[in-house]
C-alpha atoms as a PDB file:
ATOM      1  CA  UNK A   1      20.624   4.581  20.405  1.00  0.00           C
ATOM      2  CA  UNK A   2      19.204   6.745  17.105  1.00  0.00           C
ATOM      3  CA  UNK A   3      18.513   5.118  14.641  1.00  0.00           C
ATOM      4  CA  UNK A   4      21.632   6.401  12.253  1.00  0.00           C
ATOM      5  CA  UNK A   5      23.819   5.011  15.017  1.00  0.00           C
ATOM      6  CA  UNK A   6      21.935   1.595  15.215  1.00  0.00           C
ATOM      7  CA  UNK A   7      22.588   1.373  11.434  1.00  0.00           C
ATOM      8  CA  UNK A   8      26.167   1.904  11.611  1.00  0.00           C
ATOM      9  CA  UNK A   9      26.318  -0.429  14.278  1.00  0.00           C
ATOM     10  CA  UNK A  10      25.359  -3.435  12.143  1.00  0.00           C
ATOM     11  CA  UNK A  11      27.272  -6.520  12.232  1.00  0.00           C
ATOM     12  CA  UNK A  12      27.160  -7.228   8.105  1.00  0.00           C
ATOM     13  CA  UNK A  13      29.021  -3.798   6.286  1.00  0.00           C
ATOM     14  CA  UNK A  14      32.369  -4.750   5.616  1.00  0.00           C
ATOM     15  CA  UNK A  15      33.605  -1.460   6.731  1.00  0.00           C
ATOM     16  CA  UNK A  16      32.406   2.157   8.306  1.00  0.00           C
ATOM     17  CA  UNK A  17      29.298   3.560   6.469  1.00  0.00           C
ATOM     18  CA  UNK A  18      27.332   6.571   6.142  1.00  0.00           C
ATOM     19  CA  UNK A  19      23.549   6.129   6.196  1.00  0.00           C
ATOM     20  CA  UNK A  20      21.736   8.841   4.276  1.00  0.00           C
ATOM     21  CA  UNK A  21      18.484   9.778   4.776  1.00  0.00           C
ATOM     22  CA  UNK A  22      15.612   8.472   1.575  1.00  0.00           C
ATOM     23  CA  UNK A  23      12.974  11.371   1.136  1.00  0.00           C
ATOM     24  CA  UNK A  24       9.158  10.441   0.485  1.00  0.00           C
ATOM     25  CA  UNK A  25       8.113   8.084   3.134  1.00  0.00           C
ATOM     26  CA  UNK A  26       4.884   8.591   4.809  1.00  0.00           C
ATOM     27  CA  UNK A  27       4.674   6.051   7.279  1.00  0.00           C
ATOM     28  CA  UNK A  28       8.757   4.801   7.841  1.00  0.00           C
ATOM     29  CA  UNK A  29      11.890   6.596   8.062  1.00  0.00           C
ATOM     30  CA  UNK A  30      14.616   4.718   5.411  1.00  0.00           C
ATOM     31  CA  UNK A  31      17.948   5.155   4.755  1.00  0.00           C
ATOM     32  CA  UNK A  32      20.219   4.309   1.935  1.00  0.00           C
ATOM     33  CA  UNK A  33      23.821   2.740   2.643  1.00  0.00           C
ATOM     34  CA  UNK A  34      26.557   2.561   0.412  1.00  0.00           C
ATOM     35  CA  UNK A  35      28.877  -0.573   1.802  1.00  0.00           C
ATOM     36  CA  UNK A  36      31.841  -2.167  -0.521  1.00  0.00           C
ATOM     37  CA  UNK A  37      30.446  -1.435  -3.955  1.00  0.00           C
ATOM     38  CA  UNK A  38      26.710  -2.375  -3.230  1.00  0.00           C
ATOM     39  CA  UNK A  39      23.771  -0.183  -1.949  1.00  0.00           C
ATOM     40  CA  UNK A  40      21.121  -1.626   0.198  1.00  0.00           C
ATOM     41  CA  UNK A  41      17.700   0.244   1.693  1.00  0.00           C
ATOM     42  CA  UNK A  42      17.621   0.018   5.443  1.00  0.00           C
ATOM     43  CA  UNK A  43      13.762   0.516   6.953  1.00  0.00           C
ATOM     44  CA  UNK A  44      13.553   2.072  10.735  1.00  0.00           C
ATOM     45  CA  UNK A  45      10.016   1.572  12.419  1.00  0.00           C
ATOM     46  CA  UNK A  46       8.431  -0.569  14.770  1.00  0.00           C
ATOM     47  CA  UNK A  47       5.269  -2.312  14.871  1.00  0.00           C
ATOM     48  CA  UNK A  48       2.387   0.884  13.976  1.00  0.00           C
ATOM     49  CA  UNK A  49      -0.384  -0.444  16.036  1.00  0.00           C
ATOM     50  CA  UNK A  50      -3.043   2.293  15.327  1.00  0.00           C
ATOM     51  CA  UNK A  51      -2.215   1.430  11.672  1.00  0.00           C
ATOM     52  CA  UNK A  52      -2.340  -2.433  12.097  1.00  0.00           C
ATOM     53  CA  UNK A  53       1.409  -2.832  10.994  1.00  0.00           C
ATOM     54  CA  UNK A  54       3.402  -6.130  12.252  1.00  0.00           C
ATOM     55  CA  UNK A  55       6.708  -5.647  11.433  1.00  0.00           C
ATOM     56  CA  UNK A  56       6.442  -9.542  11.553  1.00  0.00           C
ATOM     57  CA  UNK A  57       4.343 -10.160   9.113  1.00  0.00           C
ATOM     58  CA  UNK A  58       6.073  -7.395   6.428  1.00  0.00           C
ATOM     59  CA  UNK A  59       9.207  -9.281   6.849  1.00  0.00           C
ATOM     60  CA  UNK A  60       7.370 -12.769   6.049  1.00  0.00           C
ATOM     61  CA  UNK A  61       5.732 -10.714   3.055  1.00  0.00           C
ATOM     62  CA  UNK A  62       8.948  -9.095   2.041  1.00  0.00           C
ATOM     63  CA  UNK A  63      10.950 -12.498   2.044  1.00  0.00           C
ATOM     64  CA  UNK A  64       8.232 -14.368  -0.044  1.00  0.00           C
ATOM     65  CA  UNK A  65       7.981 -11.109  -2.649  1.00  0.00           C
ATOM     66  CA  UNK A  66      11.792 -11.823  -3.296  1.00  0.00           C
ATOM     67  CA  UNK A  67      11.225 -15.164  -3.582  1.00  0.00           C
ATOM     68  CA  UNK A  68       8.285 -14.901  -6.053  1.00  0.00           C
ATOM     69  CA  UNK A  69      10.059 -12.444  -8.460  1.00  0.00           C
ATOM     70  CA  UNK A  70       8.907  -9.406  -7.724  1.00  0.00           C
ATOM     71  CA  UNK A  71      11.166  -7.443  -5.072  1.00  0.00           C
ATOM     72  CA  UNK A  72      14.536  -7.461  -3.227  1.00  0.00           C
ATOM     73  CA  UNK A  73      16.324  -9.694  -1.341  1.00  0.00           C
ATOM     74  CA  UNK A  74      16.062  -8.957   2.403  1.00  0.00           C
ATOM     75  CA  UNK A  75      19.586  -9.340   3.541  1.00  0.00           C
ATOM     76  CA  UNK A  76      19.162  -8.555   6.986  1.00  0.00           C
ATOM     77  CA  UNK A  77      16.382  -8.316   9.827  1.00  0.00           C
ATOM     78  CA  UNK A  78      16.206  -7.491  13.772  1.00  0.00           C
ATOM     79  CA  UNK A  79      13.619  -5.595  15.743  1.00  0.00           C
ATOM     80  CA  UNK A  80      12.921  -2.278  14.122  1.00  0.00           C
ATOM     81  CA  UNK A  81      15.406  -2.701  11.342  1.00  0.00           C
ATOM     82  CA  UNK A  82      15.210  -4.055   7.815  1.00  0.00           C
ATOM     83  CA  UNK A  83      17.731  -4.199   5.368  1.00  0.00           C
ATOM     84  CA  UNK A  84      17.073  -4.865   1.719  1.00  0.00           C
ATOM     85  CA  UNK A  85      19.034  -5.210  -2.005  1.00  0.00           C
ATOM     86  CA  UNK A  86      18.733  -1.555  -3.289  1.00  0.00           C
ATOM     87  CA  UNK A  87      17.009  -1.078  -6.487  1.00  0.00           C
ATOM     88  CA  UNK A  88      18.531   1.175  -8.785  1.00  0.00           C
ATOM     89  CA  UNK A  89      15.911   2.694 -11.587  1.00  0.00           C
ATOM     90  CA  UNK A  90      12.954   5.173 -11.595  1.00  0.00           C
ATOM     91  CA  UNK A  91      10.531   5.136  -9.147  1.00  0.00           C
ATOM     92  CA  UNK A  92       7.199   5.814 -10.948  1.00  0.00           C
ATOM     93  CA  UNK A  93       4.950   8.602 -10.469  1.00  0.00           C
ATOM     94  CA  UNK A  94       0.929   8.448 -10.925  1.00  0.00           C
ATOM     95  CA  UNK A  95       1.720   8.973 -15.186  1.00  0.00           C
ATOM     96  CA  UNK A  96       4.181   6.425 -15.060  1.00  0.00           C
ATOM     97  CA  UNK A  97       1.714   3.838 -13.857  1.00  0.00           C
ATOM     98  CA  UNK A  98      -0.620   4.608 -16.068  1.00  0.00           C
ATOM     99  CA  UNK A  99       1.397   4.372 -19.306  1.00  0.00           C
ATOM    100  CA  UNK A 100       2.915   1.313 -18.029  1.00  0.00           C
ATOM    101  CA  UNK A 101       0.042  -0.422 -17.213  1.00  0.00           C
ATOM    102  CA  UNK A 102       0.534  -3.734 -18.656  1.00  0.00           C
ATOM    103  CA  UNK A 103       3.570  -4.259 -16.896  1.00  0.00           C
ATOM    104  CA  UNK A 104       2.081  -2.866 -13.899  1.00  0.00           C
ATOM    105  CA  UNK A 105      -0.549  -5.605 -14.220  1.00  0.00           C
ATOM    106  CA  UNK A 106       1.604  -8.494 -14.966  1.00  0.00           C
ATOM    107  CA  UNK A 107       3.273  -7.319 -11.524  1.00  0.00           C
ATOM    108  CA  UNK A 108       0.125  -7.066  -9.643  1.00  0.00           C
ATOM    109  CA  UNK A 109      -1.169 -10.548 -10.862  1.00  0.00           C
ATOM    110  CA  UNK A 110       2.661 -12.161 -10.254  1.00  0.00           C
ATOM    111  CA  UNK A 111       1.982 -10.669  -6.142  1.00  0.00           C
ATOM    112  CA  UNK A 112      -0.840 -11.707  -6.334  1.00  0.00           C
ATOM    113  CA  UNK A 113      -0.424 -15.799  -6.995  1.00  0.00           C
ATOM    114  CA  UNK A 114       3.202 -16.160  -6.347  1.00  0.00           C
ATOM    115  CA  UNK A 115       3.615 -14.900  -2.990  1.00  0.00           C
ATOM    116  CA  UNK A 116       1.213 -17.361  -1.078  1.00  0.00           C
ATOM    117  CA  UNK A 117       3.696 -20.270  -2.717  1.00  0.00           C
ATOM    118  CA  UNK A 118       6.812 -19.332  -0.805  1.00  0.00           C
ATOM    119  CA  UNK A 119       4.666 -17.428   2.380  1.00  0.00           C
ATOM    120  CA  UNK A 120       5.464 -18.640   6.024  1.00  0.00           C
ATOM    121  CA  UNK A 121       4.150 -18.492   9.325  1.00  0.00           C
ATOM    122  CA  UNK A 122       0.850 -16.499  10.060  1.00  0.00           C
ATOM    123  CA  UNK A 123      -0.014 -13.895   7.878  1.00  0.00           C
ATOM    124  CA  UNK A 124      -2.732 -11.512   8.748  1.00  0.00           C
ATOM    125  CA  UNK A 125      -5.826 -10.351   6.267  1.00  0.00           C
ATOM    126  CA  UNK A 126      -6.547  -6.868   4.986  1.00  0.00           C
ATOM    127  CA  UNK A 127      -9.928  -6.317   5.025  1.00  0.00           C
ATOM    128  CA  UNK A 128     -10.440  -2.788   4.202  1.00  0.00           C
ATOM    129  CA  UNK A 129     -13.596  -2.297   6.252  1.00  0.00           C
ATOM    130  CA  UNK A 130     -12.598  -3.773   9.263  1.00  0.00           C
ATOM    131  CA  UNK A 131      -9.908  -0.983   8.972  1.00  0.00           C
ATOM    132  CA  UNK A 132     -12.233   1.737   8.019  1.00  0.00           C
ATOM    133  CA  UNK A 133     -14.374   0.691  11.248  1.00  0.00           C
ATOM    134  CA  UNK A 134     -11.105   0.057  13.386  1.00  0.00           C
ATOM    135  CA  UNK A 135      -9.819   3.990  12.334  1.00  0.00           C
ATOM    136  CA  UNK A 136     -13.324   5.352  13.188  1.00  0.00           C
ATOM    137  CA  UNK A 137     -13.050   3.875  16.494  1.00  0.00           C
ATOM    138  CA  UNK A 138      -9.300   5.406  17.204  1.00  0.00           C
ATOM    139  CA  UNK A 139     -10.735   8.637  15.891  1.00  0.00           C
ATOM    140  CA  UNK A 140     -13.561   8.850  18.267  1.00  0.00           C
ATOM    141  CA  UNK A 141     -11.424   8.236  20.530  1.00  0.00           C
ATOM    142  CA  UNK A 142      -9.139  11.134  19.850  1.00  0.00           C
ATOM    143  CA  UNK A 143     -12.181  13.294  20.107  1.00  0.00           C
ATOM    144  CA  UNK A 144     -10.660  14.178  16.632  1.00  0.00           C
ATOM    145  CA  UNK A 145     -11.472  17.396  14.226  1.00  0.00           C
ATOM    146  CA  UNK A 146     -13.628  15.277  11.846  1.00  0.00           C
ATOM    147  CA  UNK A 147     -15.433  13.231  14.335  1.00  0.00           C
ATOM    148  CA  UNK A 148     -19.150  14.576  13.276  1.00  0.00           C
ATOM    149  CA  UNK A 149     -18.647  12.830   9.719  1.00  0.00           C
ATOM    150  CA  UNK A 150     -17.687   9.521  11.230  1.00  0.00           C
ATOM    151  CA  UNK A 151     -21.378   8.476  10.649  1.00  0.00           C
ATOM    152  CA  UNK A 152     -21.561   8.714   7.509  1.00  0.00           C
ATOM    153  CA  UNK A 153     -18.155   6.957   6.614  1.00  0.00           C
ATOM    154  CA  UNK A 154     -19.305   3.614   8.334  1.00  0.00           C
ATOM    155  CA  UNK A 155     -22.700   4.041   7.166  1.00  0.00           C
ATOM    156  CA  UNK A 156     -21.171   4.182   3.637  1.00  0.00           C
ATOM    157  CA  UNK A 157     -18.417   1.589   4.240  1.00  0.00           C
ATOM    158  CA  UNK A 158     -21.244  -0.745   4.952  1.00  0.00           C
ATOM    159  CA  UNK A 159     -22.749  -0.303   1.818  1.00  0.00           C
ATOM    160  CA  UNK A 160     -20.217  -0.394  -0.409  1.00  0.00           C
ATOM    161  CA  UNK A 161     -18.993  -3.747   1.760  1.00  0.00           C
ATOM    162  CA  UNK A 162     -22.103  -4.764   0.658  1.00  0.00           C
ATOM    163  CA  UNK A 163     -21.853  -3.583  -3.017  1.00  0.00           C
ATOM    164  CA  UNK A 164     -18.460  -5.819  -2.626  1.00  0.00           C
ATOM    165  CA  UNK A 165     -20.352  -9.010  -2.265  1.00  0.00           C
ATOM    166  CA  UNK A 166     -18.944 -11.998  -2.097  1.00  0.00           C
ATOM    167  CA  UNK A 167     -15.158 -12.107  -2.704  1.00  0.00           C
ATOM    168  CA  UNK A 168     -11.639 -14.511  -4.186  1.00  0.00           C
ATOM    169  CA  UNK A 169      -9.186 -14.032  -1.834  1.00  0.00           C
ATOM    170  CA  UNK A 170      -5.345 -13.835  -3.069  1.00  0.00           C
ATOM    171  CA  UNK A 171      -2.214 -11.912  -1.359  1.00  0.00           C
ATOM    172  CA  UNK A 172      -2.617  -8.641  -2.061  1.00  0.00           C
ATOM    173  CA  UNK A 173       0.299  -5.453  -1.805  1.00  0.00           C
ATOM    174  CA  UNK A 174      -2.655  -3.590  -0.420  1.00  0.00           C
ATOM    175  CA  UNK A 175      -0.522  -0.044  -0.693  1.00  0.00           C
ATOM    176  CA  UNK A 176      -0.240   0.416  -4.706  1.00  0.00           C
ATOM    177  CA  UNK A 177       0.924   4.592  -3.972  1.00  0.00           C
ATOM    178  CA  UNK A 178       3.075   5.153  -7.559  1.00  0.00           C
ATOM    179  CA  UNK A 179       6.413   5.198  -5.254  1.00  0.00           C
ATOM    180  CA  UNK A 180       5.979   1.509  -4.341  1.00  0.00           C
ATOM    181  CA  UNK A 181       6.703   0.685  -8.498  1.00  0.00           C
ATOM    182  CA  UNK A 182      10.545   1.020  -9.199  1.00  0.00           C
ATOM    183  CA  UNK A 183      12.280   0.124 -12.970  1.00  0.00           C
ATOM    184  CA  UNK A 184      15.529  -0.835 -12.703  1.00  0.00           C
ATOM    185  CA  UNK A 185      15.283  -0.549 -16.756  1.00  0.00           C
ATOM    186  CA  UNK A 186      14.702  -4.022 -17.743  1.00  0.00           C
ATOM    187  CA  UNK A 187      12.121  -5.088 -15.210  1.00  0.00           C
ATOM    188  CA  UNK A 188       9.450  -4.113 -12.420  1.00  0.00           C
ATOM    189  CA  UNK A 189       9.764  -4.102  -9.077  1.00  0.00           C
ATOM    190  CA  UNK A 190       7.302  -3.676  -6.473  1.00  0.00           C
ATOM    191  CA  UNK A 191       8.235  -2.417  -2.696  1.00  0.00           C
ATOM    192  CA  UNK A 192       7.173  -2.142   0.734  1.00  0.00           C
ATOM    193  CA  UNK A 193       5.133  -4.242   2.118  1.00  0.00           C
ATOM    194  CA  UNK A 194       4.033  -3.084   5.246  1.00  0.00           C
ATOM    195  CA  UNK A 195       0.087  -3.530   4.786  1.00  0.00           C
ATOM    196  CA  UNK A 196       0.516  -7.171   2.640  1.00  0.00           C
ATOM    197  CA  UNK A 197      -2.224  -9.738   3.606  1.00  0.00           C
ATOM    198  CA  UNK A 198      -4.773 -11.559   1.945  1.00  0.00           C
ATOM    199  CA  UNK A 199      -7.312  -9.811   0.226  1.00  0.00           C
ATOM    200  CA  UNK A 200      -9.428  -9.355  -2.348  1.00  0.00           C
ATOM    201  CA  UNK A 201      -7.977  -8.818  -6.126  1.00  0.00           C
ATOM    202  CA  UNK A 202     -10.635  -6.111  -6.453  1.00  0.00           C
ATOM    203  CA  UNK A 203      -8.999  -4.180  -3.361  1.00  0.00           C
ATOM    204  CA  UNK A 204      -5.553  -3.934  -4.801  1.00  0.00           C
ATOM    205  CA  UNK A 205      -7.155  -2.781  -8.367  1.00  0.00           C
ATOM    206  CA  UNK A 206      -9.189  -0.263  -6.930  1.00  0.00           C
ATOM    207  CA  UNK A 207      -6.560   1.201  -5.027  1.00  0.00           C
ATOM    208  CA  UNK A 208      -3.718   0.990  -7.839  1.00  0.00           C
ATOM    209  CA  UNK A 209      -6.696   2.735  -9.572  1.00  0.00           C
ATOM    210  CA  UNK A 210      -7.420   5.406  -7.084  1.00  0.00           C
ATOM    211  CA  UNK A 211      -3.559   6.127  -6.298  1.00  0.00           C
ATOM    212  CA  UNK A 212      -2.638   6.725  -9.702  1.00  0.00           C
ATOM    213  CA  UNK A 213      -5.753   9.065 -10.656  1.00  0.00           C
ATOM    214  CA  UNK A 214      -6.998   5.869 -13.283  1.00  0.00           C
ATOM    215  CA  UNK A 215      -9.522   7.628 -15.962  1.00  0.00           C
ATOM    216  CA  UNK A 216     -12.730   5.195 -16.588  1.00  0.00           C
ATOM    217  CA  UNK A 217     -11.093   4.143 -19.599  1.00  0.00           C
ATOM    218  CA  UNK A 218      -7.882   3.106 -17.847  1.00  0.00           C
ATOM    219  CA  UNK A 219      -9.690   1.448 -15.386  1.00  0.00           C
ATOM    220  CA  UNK A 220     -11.596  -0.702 -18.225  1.00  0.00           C
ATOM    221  CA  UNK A 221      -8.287  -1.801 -19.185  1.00  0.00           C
ATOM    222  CA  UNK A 222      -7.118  -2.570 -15.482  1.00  0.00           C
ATOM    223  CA  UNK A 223      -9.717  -5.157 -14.980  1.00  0.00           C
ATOM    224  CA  UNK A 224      -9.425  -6.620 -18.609  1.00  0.00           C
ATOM    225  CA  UNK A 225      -5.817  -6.989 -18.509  1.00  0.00           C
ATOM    226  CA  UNK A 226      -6.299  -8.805 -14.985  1.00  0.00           C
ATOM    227  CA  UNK A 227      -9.431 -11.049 -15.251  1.00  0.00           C
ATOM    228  CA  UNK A 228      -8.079 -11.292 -19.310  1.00  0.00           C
ATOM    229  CA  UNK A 229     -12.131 -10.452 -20.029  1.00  0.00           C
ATOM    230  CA  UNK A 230     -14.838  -8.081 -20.905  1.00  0.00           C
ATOM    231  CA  UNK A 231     -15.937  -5.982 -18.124  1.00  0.00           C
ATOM    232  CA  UNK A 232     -19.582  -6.608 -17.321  1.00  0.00           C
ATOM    233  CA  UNK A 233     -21.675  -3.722 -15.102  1.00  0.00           C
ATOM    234  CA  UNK A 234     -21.240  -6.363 -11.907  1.00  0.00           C
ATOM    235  CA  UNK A 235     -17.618  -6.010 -11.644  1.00  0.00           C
ATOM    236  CA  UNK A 236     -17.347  -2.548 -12.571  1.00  0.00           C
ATOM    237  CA  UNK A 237     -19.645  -1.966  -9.957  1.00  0.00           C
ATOM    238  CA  UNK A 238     -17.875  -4.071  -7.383  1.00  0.00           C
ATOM    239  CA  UNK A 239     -14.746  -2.505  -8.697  1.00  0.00           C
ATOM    240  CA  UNK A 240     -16.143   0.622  -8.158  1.00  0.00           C
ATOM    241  CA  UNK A 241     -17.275   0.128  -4.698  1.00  0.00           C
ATOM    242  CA  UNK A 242     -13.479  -1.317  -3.346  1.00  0.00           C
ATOM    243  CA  UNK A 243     -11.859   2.017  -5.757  1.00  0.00           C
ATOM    244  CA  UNK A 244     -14.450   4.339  -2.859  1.00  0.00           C
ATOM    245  CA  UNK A 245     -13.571   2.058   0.037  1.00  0.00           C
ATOM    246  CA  UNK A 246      -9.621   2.401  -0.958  1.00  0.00           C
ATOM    247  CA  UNK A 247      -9.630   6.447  -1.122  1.00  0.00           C
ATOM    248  CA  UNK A 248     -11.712   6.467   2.117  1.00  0.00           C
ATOM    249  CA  UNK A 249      -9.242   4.548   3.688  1.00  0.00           C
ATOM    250  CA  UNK A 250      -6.715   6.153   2.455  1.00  0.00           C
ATOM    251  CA  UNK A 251      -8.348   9.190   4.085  1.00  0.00           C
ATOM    252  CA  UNK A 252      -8.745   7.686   7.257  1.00  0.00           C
ATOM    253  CA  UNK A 253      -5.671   6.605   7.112  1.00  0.00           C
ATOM    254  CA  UNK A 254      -4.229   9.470   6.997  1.00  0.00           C
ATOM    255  CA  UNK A 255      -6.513  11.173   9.544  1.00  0.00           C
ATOM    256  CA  UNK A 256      -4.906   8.176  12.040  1.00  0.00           C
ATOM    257  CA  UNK A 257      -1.529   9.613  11.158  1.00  0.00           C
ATOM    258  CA  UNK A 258      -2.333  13.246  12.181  1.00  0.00           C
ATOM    259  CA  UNK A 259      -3.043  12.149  15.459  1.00  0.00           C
ATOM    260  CA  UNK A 260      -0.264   9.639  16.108  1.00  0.00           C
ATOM    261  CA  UNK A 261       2.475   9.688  13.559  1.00  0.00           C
ATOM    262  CA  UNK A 262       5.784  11.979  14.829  1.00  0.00           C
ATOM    263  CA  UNK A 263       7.093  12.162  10.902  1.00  0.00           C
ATOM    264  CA  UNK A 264       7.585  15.739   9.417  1.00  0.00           C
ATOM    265  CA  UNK A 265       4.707  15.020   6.896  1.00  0.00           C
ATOM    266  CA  UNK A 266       1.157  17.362   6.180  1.00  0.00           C
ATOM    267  CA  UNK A 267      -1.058  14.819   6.916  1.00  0.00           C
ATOM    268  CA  UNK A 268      -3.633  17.606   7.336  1.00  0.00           C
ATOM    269  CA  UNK A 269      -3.565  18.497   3.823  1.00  0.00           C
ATOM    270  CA  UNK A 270      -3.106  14.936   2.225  1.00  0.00           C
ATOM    271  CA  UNK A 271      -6.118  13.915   4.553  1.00  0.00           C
ATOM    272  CA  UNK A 272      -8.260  16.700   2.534  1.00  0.00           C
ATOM    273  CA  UNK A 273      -6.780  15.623  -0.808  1.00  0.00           C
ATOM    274  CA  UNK A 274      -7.597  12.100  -0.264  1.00  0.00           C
ATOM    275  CA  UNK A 275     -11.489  13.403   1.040  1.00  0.00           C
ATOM    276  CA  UNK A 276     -11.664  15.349  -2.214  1.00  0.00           C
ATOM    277  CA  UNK A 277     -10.523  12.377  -4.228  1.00  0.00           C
ATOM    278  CA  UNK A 278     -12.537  10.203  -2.359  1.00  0.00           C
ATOM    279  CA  UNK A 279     -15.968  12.433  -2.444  1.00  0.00           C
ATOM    280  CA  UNK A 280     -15.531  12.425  -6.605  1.00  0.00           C
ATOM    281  CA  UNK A 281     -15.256   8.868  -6.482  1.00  0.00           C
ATOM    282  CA  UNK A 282     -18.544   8.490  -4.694  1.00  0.00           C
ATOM    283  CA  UNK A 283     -20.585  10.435  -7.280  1.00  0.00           C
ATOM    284  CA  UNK A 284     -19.776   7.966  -9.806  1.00  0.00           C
ATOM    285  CA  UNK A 285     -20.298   5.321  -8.047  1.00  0.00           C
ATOM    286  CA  UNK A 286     -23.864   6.752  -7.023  1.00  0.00           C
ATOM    287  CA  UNK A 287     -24.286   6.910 -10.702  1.00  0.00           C
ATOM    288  CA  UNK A 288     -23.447   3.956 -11.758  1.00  0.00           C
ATOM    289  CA  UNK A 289     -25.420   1.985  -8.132  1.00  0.00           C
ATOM    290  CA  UNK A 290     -28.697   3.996  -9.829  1.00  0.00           C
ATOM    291  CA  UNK A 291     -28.709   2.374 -12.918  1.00  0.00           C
END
């Protein structure tokens, strides 16, 4: 059965509905039904091995976000379906985030502490070089188009895991792309939680950072407003080092995707965006590792 036909197949809409397609995803396919006055979001996708996605353990994540404040309600769950509250508001773009960055914060830091209270059952951790070493693997194994500068990724990943040093660990979102930020007009709401796990703080501010094109100075702020401190040059370089890591991910990432995913998406071109984004990234951290 396709997957609009599974949807309308559900046991809980009070009557015949119409599923219509949501734009913008990169790694699911979503739909939005309209059912007796109320909208919901309904996610299609199974388990994404090659990107380490248990469709388990977003549910368990998805169910404590609700209950810690800061996203929907699931409403319904089976094998390859979620169904969630719809949030009506603005999703935010990369300038959105960054004018709204207290808010932002206050979100980030609410994820971050309130989830673990209402978690259940296993929950995995996201430990972005094990990933970065886990896609360089797949990769080589794809005899993929990139495969000569595999090298140098792990060679850098372990140095900048090193840079990392010792870490807190909290639940982190782990996937701060503008999209996932949504204001209903009175509040914040942060979606999609298909990467959640524990993590360290420093991994989701370097990649809310590096998704939303953060300027130095906006990435002072980010780590005041969080650790409510001055920055010394320790954490900014630490910072630093997870903000690399994150855009090299997201590179590899999306390298993974261009030789698995099915979805009508240019992952070749957002893989060289990311690489550009990422290779920037680097000379400043070089910079600031030389002082």
């Amino acid at each position: 059965m396709d997957a609009v036909s599974r949807i309308r197949a559900l046991p809980l809409w009070d009557g015949p509905v119409e599923p219509v397609p949501l734009t913008g995803g990169i790694t699911n396919t979503n739909f939005v039904v309209n059912d007796a006055g109320r909208r919901y979001v309904v996610r299609v996708g199974e388990d994404i091995p090659y990107h380490g996605i248990l469709r388990s353990a977003e549910l368990a994540a998805s169910r404590a976000a609700h209950a810690a404040g800061v996203s929907p309600a699931v409403v319904h769950a089976e094998p390859g379906l979620l169904v969630l509250d719809h949030i009506d508001g603005r999703t935010y773009g990369e300038a959105d985030v960054r004018a709204d960055l207290d808010r932002v914060v206050e979100l980030v830091i609410r994820t971050h502490r309130g989830i673990p209270e209402h978690l259940r059952g296993a929950a995995p951790i996201f430990w972005v070089f094990h990933v970065l070493r886990d896609y360089a693997h797949q990769l080589r194994a794809a005899d993929f188009r990139l495969n000569a500068e595999l090298p140098r990724y792990l060679a850098l990943a372990e140095r900048l895991e090193k840079a990392v040093g010792p870490v807190d660990i909290v639940f982190g979102h782990n996937d701060l792309l503008p999209a996932n930020f949504i204001d209903d007009g009175s509040r914040l709401w942060l979606i999609d939680w298909d990467y959640a796990g524990f993590n360290s703080p420093l991994f989701d501010l370097g990649n809310l950072a590096s998704n939303n094109a953060f300027s130095e100075a906006e990435s002072e702020r980010l780590l005041e407003l969080y650790f409510d401190r001055p920055v010394d040059d320790a954490l900014r370089l630490r910072f630093h080092a997870m903000l690399v890591a994150s855009l090299l991910r997201e590179a590899m990432w999306s390298m993974a995707a261009e030789v698995n995913s099915t979805l009508d998406f240019d992952y070749r071109a957002y893989t060289a965006e990311n690489l550009a984004r990422f290779e920037a990234a680097l000379v400043r951290f070089n910079e600031m590792e030389s002082r």
